[in-house]
C-alpha atoms as a PDB file:
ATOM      1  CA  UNK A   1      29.237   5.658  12.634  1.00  0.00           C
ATOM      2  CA  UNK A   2      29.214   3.443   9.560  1.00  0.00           C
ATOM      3  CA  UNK A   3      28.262   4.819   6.402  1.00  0.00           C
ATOM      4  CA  UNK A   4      25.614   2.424   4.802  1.00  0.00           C
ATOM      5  CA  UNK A   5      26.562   1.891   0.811  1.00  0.00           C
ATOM      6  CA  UNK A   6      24.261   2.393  -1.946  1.00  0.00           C
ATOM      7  CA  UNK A   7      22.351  -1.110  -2.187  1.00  0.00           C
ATOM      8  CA  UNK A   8      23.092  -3.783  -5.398  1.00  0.00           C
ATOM      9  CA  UNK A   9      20.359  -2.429  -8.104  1.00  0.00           C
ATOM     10  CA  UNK A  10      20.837   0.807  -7.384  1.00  0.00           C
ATOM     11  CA  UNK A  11      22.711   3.282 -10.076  1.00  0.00           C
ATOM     12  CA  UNK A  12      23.435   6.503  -8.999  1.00  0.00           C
ATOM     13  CA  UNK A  13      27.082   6.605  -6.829  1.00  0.00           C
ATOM     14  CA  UNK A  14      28.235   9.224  -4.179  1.00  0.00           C
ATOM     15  CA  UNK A  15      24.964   8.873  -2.207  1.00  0.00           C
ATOM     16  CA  UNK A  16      24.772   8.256   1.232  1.00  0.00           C
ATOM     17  CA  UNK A  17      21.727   7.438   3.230  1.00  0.00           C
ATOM     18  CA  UNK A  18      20.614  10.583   5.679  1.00  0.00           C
ATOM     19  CA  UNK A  19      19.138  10.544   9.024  1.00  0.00           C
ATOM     20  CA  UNK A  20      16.851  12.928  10.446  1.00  0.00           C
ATOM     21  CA  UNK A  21      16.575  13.950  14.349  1.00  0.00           C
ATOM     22  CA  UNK A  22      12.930  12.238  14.706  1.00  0.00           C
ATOM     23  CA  UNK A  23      12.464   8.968  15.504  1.00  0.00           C
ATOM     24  CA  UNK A  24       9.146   6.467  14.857  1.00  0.00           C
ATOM     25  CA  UNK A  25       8.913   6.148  18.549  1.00  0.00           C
ATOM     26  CA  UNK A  26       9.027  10.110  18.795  1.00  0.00           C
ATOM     27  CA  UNK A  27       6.339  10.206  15.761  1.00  0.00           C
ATOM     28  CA  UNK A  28       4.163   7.463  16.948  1.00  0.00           C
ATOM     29  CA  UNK A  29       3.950   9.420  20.631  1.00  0.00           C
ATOM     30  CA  UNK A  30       2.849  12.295  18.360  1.00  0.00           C
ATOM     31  CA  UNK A  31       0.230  10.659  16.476  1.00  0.00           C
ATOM     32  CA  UNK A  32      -0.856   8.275  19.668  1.00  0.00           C
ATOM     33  CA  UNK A  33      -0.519   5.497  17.046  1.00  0.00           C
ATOM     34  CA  UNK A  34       1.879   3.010  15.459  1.00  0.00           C
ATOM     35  CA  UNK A  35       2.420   2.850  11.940  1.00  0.00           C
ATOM     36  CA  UNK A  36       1.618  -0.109   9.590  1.00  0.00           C
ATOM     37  CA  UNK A  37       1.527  -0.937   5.879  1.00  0.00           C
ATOM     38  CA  UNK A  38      -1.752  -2.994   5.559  1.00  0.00           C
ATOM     39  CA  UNK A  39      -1.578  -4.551   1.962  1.00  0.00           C
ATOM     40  CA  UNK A  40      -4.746  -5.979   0.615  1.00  0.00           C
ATOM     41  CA  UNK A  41      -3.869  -8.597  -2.123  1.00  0.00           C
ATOM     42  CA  UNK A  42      -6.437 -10.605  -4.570  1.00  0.00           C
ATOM     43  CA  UNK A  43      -8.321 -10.836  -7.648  1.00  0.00           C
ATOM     44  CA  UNK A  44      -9.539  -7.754  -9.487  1.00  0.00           C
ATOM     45  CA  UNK A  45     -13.398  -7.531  -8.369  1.00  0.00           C
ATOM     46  CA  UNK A  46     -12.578  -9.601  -5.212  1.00  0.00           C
ATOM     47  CA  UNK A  47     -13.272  -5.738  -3.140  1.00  0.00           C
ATOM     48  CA  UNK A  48      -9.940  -4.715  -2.267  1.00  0.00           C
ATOM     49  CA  UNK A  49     -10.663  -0.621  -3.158  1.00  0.00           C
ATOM     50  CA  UNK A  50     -14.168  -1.213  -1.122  1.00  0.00           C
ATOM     51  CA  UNK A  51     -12.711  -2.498   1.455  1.00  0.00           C
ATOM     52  CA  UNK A  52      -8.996  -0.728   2.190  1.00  0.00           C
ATOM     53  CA  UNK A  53     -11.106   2.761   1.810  1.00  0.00           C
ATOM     54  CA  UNK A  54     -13.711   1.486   4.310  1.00  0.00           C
ATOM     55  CA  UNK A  55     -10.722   0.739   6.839  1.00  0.00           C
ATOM     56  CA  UNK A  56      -9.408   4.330   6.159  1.00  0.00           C
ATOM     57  CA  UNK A  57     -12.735   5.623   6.877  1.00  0.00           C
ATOM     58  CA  UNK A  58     -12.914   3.810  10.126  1.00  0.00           C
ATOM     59  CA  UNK A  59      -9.251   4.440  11.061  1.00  0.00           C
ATOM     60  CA  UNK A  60      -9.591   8.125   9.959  1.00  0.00           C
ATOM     61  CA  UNK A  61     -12.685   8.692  12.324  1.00  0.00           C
ATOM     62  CA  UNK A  62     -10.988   7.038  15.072  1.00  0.00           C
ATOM     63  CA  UNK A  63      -8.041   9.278  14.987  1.00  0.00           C
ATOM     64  CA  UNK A  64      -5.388   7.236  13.337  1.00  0.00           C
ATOM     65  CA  UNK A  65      -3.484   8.590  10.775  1.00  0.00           C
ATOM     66  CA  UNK A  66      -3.896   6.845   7.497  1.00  0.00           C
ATOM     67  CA  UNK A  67      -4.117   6.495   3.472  1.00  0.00           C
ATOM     68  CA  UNK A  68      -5.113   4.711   0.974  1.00  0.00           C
ATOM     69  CA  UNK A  69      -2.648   3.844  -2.062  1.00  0.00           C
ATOM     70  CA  UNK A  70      -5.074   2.155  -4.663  1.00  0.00           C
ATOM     71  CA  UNK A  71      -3.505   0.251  -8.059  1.00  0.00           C
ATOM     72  CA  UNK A  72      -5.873   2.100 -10.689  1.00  0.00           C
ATOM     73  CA  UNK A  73      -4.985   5.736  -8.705  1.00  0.00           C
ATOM     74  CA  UNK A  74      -0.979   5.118  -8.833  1.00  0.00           C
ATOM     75  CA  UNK A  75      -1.152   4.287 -12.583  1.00  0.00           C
ATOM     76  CA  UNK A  76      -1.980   7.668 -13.524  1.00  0.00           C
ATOM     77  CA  UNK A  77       0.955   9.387 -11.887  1.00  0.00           C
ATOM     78  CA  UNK A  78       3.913   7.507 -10.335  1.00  0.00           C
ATOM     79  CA  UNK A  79       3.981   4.054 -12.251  1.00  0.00           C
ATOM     80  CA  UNK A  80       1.765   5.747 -15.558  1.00  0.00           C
ATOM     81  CA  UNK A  81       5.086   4.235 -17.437  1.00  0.00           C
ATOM     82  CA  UNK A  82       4.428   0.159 -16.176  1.00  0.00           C
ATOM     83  CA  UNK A  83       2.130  -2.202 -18.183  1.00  0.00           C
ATOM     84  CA  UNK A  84       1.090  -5.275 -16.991  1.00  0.00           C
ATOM     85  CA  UNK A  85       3.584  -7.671 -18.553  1.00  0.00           C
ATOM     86  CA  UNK A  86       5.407  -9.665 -15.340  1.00  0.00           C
ATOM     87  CA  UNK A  87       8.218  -7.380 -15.279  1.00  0.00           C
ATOM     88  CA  UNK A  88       6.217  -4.319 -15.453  1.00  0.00           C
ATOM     89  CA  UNK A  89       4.034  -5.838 -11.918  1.00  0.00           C
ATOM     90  CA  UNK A  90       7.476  -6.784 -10.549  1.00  0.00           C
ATOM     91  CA  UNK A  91       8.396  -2.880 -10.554  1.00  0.00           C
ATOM     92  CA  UNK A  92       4.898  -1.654  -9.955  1.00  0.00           C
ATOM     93  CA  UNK A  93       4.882  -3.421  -6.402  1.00  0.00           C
ATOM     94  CA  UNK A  94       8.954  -2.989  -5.716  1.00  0.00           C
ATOM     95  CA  UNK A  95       7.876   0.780  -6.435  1.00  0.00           C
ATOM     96  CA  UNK A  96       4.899   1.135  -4.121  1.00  0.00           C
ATOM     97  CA  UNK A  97       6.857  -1.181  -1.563  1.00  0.00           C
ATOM     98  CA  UNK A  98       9.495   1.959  -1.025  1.00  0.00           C
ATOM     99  CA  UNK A  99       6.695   4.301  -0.900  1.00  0.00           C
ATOM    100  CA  UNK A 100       4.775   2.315   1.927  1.00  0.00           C
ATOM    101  CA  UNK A 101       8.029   2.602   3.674  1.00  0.00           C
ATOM    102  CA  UNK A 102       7.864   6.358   3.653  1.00  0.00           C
ATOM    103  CA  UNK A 103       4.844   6.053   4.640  1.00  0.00           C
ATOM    104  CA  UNK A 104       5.354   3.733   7.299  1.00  0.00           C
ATOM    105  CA  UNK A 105       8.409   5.494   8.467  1.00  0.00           C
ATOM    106  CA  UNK A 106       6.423   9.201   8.620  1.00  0.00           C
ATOM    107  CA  UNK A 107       3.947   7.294  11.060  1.00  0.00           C
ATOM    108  CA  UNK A 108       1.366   6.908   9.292  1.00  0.00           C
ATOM    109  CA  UNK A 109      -1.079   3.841   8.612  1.00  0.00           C
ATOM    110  CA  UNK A 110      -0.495   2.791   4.337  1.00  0.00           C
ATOM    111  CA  UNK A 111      -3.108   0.851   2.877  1.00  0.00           C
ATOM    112  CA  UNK A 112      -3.098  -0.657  -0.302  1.00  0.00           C
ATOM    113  CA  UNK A 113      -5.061  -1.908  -3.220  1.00  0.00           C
ATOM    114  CA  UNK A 114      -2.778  -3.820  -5.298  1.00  0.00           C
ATOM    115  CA  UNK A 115      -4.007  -7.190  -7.380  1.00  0.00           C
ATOM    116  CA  UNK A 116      -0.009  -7.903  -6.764  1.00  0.00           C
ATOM    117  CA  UNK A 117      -0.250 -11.489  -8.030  1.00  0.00           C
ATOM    118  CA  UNK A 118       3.317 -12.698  -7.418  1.00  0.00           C
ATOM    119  CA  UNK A 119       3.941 -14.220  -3.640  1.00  0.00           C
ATOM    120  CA  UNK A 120       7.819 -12.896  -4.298  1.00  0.00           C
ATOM    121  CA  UNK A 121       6.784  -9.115  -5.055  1.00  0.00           C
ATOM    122  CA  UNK A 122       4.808  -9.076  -1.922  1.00  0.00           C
ATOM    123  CA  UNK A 123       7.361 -10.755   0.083  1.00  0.00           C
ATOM    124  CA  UNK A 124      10.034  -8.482  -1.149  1.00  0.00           C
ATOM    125  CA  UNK A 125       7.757  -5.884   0.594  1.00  0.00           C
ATOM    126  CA  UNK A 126       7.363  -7.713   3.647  1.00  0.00           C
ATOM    127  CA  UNK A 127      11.279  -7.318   3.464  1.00  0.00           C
ATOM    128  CA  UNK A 128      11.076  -3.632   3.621  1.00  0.00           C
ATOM    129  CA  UNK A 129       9.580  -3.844   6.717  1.00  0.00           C
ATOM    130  CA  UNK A 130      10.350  -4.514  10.561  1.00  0.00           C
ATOM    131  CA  UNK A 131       8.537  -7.708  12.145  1.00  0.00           C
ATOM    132  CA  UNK A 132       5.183  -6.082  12.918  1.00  0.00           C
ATOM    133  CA  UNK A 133       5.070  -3.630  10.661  1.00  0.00           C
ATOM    134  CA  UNK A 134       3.582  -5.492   7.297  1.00  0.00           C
ATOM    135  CA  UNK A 135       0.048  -6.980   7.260  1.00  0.00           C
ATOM    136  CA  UNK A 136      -0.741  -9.082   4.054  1.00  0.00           C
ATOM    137  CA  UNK A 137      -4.952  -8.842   3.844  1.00  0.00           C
ATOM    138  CA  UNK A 138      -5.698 -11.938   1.321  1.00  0.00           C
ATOM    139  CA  UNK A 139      -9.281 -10.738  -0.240  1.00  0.00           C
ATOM    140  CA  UNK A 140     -10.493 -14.242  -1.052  1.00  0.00           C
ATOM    141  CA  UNK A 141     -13.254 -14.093  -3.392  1.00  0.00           C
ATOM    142  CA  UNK A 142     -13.096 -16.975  -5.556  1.00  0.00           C
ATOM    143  CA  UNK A 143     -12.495 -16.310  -9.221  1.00  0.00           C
ATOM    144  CA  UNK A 144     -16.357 -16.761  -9.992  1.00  0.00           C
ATOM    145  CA  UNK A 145     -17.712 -14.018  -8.199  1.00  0.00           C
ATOM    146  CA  UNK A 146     -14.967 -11.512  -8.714  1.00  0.00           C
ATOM    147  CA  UNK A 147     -16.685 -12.520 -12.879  1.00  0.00           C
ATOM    148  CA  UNK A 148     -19.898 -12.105 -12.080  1.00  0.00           C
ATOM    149  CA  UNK A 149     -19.344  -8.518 -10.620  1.00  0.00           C
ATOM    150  CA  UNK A 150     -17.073  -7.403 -13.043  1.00  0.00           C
ATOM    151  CA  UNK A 151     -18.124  -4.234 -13.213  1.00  0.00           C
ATOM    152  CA  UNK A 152     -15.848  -2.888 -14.817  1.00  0.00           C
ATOM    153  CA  UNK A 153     -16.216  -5.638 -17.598  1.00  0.00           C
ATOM    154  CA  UNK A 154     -12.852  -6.621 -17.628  1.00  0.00           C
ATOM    155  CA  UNK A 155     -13.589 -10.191 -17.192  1.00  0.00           C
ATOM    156  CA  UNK A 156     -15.690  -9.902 -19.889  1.00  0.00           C
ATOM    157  CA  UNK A 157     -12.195  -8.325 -22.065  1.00  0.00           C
ATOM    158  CA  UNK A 158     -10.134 -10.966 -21.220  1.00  0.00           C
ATOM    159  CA  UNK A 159     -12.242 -13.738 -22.042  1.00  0.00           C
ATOM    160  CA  UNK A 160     -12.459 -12.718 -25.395  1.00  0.00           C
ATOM    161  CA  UNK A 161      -8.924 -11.849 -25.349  1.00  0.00           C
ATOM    162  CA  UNK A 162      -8.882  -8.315 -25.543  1.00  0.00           C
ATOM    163  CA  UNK A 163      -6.592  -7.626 -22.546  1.00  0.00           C
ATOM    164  CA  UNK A 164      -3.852  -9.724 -22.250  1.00  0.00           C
ATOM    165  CA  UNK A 165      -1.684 -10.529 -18.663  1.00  0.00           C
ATOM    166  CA  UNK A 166      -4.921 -10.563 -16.775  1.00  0.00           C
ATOM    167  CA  UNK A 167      -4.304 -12.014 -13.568  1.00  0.00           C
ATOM    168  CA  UNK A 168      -6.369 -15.088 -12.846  1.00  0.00           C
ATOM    169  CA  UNK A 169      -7.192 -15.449 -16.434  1.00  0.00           C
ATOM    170  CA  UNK A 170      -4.196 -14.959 -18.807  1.00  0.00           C
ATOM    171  CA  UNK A 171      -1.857 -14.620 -16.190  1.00  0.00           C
ATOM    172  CA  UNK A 172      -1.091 -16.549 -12.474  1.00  0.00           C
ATOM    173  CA  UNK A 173      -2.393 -14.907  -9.295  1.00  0.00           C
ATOM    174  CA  UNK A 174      -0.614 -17.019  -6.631  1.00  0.00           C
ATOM    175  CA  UNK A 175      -2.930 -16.312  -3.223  1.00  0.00           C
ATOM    176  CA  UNK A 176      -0.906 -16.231   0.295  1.00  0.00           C
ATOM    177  CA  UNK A 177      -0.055 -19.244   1.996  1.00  0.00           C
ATOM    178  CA  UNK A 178      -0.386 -17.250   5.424  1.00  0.00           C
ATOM    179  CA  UNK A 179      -1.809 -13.903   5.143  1.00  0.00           C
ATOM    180  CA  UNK A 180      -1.778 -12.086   8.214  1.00  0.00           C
ATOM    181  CA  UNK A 181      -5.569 -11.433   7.781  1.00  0.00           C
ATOM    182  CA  UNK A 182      -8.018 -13.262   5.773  1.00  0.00           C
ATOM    183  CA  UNK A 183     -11.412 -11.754   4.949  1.00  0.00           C
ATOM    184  CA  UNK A 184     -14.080 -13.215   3.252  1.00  0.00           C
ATOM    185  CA  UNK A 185     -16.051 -10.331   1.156  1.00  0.00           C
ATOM    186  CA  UNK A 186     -19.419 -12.575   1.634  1.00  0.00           C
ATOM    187  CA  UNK A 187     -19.598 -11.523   4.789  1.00  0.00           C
ATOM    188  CA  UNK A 188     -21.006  -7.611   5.467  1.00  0.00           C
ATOM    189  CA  UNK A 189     -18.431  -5.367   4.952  1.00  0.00           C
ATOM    190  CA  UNK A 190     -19.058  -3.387   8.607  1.00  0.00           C
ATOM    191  CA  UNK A 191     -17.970  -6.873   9.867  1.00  0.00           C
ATOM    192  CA  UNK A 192     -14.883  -7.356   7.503  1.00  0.00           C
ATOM    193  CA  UNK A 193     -13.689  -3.689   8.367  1.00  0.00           C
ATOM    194  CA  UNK A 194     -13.955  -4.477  12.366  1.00  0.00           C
ATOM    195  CA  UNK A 195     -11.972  -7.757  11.667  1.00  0.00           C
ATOM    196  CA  UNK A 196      -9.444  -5.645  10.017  1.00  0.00           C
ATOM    197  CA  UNK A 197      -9.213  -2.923  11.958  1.00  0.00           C
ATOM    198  CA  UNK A 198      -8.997  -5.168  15.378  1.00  0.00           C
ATOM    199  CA  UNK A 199      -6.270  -7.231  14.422  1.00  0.00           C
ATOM    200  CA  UNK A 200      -3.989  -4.521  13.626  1.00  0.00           C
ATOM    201  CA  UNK A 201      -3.032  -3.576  17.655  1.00  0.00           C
ATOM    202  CA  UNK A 202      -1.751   0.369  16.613  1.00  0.00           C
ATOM    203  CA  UNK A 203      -1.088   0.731  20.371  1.00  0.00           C
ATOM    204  CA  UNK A 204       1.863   2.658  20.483  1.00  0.00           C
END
């Protein structure tokens, strides 16, 4: 069997990847579900929180296994080191694109609440991923409303300067060419959770 080699990027030597005696098909038979990452891109105030925790609510109560990683929630622990300068959203996505992975490969349904405003970071994701397994959700709210809720006034910040790198203001948010999924928050959100959950297809 061929030994697979430590990845360019990657530091540490002597390491060899390890594989364990269950397989996704063995796990999704378990869980009576496939695993996905479900990644819910767009502005900050465009509803991606509302809506990735409304899926897991509907996924949960269905049966189907599944969590919700959410931006604000992963910079208190595992990326509490990254700003928001480019580089710093380069790692913060390349990060929580490995731990989607685990996620993914444990069986269970990831979703996430990232801004993620580079199409390359979220690519590089897709990347990580078997054909199937990656759904980009573009939260298109246009710029104006995502402002006029602000409610946590950090429109209101950036306009006046006081936070810098904000995306769609100070910084570029480039929106998906061809998300998998696009939902339009103006619409109820029962109705954008049903879109959501119906296109995934988590048959096993």
């Amino acid at each position: 069997m061929a030994i697979e080699r430590p990845p360019e990027g990657v530091r540490a030597s002597n390491i060899v990847r390890v594989e364990g005696q269950v397989s996704r098909t063995e796990r999704a038979f378990n869980l009576g579900h496939r695993s996905k990452t479900v990644w819910f891109t767009g502005l900050s105030g465009s509803g991606k929180s509302t809506l990735a925790f409304a899926v897991e609510r509907a996924l949960i109560d269905d049966g189907v296994a599944a969590y919700v990683l959410d931006g604000d929630n992963i910079r208190f622990g595992l990326n509490a080191d990254l700003g928001f300068s480019p580089e710093d959203r380069t790692e913060n996505i390349r990060r929580i694109g490995e731990v989607c992975r685990l996620f993914s490969d444990a069986g269970v349904v990831v979703l996430t609440a990232f801004i993620s405003p580079y199409r390359a970071d979220r690519q590089r994701v897709r990347d990580l991923h078997a054909d199937g397994d990656f759904v980009e959700v573009f939260v298109d709210t246009p710029l104006e409303v995502c402002e006029q809720r602000d409610v946590k006034g950090l429109y209101k910040k950036a306009r006046a300067g006081e936070i810098p790198d904000f995306s769609g203001i100070s910084a570029p948010y480039e929106p998906p060419e061809n998300p998998d999924i696009r939902v339009d928050t103006a619409q109820e959100l029962d109705d954008c959770v049903r879109q959501i959950v119906n296109a995934l297809d988590l048959a096993r």
